[in-house]
Protein backbone atom coordinates (compact mmCIF):
# COMPACT_ATOMS: atom_id res chain seq x y z
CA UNK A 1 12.87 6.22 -18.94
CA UNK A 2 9.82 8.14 -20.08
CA UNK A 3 8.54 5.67 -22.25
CA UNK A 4 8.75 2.68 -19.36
CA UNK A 5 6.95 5.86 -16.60
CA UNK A 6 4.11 6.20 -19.45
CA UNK A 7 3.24 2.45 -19.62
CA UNK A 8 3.61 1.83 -15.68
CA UNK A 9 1.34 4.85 -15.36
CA UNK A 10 -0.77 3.62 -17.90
CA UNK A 11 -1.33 -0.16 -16.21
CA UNK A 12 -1.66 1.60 -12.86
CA UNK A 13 -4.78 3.88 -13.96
CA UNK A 14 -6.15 0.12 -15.62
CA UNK A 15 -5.44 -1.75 -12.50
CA UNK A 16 -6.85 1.17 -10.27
CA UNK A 17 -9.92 1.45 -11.89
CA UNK A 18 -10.36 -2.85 -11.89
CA UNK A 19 -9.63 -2.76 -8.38
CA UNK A 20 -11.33 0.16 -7.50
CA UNK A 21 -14.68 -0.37 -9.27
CA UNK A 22 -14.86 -4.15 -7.89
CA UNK A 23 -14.56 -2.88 -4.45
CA UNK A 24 -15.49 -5.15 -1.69
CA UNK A 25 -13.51 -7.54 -0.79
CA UNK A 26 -10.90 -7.23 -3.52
CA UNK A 27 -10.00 -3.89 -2.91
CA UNK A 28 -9.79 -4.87 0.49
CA UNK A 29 -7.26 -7.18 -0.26
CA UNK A 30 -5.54 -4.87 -2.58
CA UNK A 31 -5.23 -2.09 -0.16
CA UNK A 32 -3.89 -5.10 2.52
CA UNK A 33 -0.97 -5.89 0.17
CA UNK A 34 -0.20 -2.69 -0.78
CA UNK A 35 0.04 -1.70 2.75
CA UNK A 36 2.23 -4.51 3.44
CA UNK A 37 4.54 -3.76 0.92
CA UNK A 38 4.65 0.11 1.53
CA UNK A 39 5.81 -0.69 5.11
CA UNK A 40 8.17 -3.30 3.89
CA UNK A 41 9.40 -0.58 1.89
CA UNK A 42 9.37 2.09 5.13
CA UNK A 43 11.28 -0.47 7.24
CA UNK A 44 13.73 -1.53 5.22
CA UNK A 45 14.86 2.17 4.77
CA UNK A 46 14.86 1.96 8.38
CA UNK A 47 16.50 -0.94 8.61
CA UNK A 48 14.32 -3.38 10.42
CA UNK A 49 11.69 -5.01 7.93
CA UNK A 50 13.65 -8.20 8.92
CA UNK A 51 13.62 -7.95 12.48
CA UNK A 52 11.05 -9.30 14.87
CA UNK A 53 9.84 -5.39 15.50
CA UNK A 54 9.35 -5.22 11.54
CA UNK A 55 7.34 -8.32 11.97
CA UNK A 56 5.47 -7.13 14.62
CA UNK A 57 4.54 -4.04 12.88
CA UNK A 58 3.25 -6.25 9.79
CA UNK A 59 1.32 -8.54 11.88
CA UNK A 60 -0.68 -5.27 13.41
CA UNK A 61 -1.68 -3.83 10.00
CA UNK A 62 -2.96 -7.09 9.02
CA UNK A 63 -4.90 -7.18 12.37
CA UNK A 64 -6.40 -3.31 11.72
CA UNK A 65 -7.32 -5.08 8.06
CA UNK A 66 -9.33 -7.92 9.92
CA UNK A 67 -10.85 -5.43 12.15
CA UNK A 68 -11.64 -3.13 9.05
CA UNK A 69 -13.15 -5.97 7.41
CA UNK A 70 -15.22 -7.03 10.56
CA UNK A 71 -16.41 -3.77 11.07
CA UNK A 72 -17.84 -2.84 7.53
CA UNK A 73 -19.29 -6.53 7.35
CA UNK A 74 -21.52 -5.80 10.77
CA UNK A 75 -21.54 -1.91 9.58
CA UNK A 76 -19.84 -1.46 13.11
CA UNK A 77 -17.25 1.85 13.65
CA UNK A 78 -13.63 1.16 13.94
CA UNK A 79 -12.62 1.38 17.57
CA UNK A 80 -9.47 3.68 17.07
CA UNK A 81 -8.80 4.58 20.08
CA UNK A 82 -8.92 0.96 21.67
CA UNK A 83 -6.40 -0.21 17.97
CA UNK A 84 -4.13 2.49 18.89
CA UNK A 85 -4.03 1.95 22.61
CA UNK A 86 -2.91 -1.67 21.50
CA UNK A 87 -0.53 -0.82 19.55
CA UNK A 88 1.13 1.83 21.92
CA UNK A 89 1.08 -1.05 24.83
CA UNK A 90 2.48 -4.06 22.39
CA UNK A 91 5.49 -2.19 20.84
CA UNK A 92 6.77 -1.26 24.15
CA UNK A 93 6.32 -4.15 25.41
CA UNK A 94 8.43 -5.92 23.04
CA UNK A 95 10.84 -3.74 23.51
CA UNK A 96 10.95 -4.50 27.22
CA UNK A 97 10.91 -8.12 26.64
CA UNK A 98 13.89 -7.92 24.59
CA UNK A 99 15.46 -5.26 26.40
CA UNK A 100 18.08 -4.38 25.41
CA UNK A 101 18.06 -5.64 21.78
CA UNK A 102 15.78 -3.15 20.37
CA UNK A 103 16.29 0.88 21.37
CA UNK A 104 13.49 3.52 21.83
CA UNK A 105 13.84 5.04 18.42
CA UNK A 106 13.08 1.85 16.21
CA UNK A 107 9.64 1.36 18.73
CA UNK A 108 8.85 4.27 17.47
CA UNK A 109 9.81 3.57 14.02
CA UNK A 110 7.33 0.75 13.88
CA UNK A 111 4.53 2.61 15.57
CA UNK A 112 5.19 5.93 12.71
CA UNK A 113 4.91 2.70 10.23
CA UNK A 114 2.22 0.99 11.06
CA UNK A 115 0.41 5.01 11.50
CA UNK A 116 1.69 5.97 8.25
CA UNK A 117 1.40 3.14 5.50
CA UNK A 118 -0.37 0.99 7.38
CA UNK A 119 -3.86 2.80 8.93
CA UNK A 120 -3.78 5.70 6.53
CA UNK A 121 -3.69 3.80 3.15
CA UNK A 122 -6.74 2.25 4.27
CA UNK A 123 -8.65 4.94 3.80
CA UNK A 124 -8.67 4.35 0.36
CA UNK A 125 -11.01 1.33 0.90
CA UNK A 126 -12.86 3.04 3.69
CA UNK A 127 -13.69 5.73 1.36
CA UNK A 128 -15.24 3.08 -1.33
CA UNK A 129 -17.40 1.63 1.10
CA UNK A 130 -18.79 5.33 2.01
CA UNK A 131 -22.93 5.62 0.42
CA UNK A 132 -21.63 6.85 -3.06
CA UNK A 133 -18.24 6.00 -2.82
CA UNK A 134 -18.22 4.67 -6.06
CA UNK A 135 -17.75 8.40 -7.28
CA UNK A 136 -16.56 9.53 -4.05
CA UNK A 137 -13.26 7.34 -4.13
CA UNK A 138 -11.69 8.89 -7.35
CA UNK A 139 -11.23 12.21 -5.14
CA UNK A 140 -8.58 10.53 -3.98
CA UNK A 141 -6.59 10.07 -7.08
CA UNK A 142 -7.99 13.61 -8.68
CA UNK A 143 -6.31 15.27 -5.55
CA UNK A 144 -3.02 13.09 -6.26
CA UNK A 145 -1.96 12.17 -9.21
CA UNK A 146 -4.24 14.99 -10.76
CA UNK A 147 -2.78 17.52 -8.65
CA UNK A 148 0.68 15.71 -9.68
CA UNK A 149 0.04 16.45 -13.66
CA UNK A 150 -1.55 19.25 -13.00
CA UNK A 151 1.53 21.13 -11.01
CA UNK A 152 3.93 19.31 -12.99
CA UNK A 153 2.58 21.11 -16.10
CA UNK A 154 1.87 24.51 -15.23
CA UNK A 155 6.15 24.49 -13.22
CA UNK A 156 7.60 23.62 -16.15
CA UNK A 157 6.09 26.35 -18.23
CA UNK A 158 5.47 29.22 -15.38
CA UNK A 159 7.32 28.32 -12.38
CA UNK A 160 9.63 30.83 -11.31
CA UNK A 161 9.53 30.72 -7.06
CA UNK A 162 10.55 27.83 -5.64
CA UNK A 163 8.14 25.76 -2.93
CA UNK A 164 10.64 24.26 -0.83
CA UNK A 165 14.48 24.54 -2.58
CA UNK A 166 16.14 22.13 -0.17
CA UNK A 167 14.03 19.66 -0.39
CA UNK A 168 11.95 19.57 -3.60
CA UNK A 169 14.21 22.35 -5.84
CA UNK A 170 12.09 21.37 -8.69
CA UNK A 171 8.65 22.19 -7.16
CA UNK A 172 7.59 25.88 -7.77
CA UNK A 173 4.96 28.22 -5.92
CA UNK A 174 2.69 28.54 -9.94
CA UNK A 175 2.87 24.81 -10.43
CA UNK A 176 1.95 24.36 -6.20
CA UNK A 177 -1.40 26.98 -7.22
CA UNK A 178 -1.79 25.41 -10.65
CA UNK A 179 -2.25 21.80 -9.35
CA UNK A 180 -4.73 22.58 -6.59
CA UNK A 181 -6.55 24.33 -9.37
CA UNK A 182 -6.32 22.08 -11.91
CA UNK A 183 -7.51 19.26 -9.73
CA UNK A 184 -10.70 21.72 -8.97
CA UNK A 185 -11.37 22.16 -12.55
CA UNK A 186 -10.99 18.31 -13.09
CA UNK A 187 -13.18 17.13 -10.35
CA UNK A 188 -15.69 19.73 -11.21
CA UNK A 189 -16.03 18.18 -14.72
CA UNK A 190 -16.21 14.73 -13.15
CA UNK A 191 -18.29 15.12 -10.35
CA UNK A 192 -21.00 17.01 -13.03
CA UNK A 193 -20.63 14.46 -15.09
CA UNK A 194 -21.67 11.67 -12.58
CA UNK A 195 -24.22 14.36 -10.40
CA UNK A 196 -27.37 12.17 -11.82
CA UNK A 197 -26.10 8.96 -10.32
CA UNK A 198 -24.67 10.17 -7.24
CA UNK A 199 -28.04 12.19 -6.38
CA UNK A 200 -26.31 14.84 -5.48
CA UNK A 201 -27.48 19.01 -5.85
CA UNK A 202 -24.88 21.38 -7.58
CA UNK A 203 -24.21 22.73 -4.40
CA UNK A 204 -23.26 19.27 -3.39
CA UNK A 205 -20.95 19.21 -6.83
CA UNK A 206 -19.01 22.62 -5.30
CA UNK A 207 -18.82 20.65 -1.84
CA UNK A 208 -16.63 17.93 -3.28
CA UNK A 209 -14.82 20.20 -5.83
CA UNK A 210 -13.74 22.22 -2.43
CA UNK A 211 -13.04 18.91 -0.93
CA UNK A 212 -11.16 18.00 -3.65
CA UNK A 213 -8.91 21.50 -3.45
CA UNK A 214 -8.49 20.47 0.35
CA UNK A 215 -6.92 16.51 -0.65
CA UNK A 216 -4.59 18.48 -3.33
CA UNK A 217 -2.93 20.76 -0.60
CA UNK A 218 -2.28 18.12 1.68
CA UNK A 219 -1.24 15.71 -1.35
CA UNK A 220 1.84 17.75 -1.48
CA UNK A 221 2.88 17.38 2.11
CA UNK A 222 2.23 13.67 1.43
CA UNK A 223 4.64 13.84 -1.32
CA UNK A 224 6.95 16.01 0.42
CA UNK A 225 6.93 14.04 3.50
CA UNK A 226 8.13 10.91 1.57
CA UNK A 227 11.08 12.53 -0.32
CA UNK A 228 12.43 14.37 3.21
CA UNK A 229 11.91 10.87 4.83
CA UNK A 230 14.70 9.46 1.75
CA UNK A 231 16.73 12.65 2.45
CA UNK A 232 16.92 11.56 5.84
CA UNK A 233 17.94 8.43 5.26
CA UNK A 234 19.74 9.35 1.89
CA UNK A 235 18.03 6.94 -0.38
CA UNK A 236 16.83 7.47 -3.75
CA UNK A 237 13.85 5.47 -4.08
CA UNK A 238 11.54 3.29 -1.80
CA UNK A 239 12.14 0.24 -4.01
CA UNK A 240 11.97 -0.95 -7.60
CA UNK A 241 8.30 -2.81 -7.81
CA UNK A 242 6.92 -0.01 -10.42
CA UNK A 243 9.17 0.23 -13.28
CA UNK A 244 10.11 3.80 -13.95
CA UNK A 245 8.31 4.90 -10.80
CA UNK A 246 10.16 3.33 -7.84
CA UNK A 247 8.53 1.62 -4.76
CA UNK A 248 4.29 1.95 -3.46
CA UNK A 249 5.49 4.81 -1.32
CA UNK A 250 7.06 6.62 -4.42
CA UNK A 251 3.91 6.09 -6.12
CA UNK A 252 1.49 6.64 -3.55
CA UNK A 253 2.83 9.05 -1.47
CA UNK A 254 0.42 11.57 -1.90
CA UNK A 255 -2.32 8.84 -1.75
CA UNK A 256 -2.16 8.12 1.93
CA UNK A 257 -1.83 11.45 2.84
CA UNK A 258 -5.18 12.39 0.49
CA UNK A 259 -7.52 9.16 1.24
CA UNK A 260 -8.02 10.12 5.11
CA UNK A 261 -8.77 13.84 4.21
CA UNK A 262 -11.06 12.86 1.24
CA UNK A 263 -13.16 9.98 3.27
CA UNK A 264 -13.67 12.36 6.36
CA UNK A 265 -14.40 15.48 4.31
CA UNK A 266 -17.31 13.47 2.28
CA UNK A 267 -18.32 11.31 5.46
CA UNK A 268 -19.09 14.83 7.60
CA UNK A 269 -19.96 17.05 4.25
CA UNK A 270 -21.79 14.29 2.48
CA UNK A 271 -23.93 12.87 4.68
């Protein structure tokens, strides 16, 4: 089991750093699928990826993605409130058209969706396309799966009080403290490294290292948020696509719940 984890992990940091330097439109595309599969993954758990509201909820990510895509092309802002507005008038409406096929819970089950996988993992693109987001979009991972390692390590030789025992019973309080600092100490390294081509001042290097601290708290409410969503529904995993890893929302978790703070930390910090 360790051994097939290590070489998923392995051709996940290769395939993120293809996809992630090409940027454009290919991690565009990347980030559309992924999406898409993450919800897939959401709805089936709530049983409706194969009804018409799952389809419905599929057909407005991929609608935000074309209006992503339109906007960066014309450097234009996303209209969220006018997207949103949309969506909270087009769920219902379903629902009303259908009435009574589809109850008040699973509207909201596709609007949580669509909020969740859909809007939130794009951030991860949004953040690429940001002036130096080149450098800027690692954060993301750094506060994730750094944070991950990082906590992972420092539990399982000093943790002693546990985070949250019902839910999590193997997260600890040290390895909670020990991944938002080792995720500081990595992005310190990294963003010094790269300081030169970025253009940035040191200041500017303890600016992202804080930001960085920031995306590693809230990666662990992204992480936590996933497993108490499987409690709920008393699953184990999301799905089976990443040998040894489980489903795009076992993986990246953490990531949608890091790529929004990262991209509008460094869009009003970074400017």
């Amino acid at each position: 089991m360790f051994r097939t984890r290590l070489i998923s992990g392995i051709v996940l940091v290769i395939l993120a750093l293809v996809f992630i330097i090409s940027g454009g439109y290919v991690l565009w595309a990347v980030s559309l699928a992924l999406s898409l599969i993450g919800l897939m993954e959401l709805y089936r758990v709530f049983q409706i990826h194969r009804t018409m509201l799952g389809g419905l909820g599929y057909a407005l990510v991929v609608f935000y993605y074309v209006l992503l895509l339109a906007a960066t092309a014309f450097a234009l802002p996303v209209n969220w409130m006018l997207y949103l507005m949309i969506v909270m008038m087009i769920c219902p409406s379903l629902m009303v058209c259908t009435y009574p096929k589809y109850k008040s819970n699973q509207i909201m089950q596709v609007v949580f969706g669509i909020l969740y996988v859909g809007i939130m993992f794009s951030f991860l693109y949004q953040t690429r396309m940001l002036p130096n987001g080149t450098y800027t979009v690692w954060l993301i991972f750094l506060s994730s799966w750094g944070c991950d390692t990082c906590a992972y390590c420092v539990g399982k030789l000093f943790g002693k009080h546990k985070m949250s025992p019902i839910l999590s019973p193997k997260k600890s309080v040290e390895g909670a403290i020990g991944g938002v600092l080792g995720t500081m100490v990595l992005t310190h390294i990294y963003v010094y490294i790269f300081a030169k081509q970025m253009n940035i001042t040191y200041v500017q290097v303890w600016v992202l290292t804080l930001i960085s601290a920031a995306g590693a708290l809230i990666s662990m409410v992204g992480d936590l948020t996933a497993s108490a969503i499987k409690r709920c529904y008393e699953v184990k995993d999301y799905g089976k696509l990443i040998p040894g890893h489980g489903g795009v929302l076992d993986r990246f978790d953490s990531v949608i719940f890091t790529a929004p703070v990262i991209y509008f930390l460094a869009y009003y910090f970074m400017q």
